[in-house]
N, C-alpha and C. Protein backbone atom coordinates (compact mmCIF):
# COMPACT_ATOMS: atom_id res chain seq x y z
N UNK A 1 -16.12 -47.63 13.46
CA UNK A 1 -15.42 -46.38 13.66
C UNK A 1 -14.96 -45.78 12.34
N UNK A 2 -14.60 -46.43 11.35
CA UNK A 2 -13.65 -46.30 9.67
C UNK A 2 -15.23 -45.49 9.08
N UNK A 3 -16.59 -46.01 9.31
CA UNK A 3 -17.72 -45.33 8.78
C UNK A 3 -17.74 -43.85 9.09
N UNK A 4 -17.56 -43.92 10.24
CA UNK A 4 -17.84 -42.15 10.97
C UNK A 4 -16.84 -41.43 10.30
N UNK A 5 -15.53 -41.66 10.07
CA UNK A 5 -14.65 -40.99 10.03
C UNK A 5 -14.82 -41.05 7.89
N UNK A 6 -15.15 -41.57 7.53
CA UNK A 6 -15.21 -41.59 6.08
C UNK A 6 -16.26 -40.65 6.10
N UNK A 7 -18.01 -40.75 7.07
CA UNK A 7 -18.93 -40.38 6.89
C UNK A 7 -18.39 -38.52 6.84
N UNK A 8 -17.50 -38.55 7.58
CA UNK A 8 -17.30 -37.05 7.88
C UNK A 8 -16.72 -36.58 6.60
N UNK A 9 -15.91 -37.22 6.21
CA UNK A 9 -14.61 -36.66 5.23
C UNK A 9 -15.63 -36.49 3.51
N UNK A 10 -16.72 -37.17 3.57
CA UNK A 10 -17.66 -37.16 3.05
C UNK A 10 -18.23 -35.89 2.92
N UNK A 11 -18.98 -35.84 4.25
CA UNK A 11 -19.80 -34.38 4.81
C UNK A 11 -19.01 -32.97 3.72
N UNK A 12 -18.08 -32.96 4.85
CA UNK A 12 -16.91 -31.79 5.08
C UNK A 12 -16.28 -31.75 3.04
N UNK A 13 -16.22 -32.45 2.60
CA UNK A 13 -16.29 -32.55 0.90
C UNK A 13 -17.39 -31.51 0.38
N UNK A 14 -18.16 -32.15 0.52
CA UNK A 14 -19.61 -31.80 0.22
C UNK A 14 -19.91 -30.33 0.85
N UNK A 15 -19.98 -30.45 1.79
CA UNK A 15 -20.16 -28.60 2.04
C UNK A 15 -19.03 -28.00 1.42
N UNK A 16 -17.55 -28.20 1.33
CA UNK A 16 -16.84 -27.04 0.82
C UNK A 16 -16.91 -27.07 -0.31
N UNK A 17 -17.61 -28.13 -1.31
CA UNK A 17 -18.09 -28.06 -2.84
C UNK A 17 -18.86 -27.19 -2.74
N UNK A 18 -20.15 -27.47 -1.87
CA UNK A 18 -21.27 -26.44 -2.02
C UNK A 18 -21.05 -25.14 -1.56
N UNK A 19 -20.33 -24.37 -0.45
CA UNK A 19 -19.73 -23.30 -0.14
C UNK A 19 -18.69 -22.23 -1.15
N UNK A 20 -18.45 -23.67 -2.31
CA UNK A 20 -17.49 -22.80 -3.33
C UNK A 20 -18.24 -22.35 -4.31
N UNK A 21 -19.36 -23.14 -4.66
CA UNK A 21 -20.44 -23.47 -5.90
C UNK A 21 -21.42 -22.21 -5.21
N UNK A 22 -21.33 -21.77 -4.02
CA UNK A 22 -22.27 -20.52 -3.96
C UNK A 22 -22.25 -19.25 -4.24
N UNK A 23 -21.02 -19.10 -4.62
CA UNK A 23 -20.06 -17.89 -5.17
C UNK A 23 -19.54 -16.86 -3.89
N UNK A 24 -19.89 -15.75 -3.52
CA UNK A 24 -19.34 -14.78 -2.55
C UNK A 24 -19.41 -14.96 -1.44
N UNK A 25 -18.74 -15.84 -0.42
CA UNK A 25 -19.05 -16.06 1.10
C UNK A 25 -18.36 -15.70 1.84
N UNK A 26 -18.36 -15.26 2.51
CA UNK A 26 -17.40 -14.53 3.33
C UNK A 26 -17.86 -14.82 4.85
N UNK A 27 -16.70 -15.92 4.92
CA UNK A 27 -16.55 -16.94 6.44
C UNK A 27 -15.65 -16.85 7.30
N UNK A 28 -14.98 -15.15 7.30
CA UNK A 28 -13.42 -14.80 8.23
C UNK A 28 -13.99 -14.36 8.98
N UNK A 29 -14.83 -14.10 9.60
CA UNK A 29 -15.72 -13.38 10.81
C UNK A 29 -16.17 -12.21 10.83
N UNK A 30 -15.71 -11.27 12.21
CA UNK A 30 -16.91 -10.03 12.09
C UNK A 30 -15.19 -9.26 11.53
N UNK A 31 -16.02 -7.87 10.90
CA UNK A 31 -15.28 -7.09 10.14
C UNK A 31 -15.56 -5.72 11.28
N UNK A 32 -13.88 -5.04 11.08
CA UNK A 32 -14.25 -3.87 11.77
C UNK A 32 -12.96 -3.20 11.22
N UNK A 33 -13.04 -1.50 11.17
CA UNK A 33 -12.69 -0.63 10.59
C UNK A 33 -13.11 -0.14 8.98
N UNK A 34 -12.46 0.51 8.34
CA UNK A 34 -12.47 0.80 7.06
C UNK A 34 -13.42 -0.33 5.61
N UNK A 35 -12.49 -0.65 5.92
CA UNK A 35 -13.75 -2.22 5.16
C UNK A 35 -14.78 -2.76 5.13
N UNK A 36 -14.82 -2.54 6.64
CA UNK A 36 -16.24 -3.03 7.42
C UNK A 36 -17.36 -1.64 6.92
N UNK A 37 -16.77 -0.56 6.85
CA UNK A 37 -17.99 0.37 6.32
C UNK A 37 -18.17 0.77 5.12
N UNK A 38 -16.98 0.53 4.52
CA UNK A 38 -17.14 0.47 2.62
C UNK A 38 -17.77 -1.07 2.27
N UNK A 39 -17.59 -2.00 2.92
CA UNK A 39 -18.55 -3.30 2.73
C UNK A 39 -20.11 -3.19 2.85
N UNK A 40 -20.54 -2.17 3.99
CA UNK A 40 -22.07 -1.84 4.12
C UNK A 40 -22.30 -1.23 3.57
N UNK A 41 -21.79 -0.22 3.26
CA UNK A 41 -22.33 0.86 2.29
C UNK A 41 -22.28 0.14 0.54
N UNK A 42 -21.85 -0.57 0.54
CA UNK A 42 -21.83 -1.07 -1.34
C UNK A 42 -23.10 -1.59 -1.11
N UNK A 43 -23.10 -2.49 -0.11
CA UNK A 43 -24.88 -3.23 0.20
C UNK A 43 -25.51 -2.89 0.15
C-alpha cells in the first residue's frame, strides 16, 4: 500500500515539474466574458 501512495506523490511531482517547465498553461477552466475575447483575439 506505502508503494502506491509514494508511487503517486512521485507521479503528481513530476507532472507539476513538467506543467511548470512548459511555460504558459492555463488550467482554471473555460473562460467567459471580457477576457475570454481579448484572450482569442491576441491568438
Amino acid at each position: 500500500m506505502w508503494k502506491i501512495v509514494v508511487g503517486f506523490i512521485v507521479f503528481a511531482g513530476l507532472a507539476i515539474y513538467l506543467l511548470n517547465k512548459g511555460g504558459d498553461i492555463d488550467i482554471s477552466g473555460e473562460k467567459h466574458g471580457l477576457t475570454a475575447s481579448q484572450a482569442r483575439a491576441s491568438a
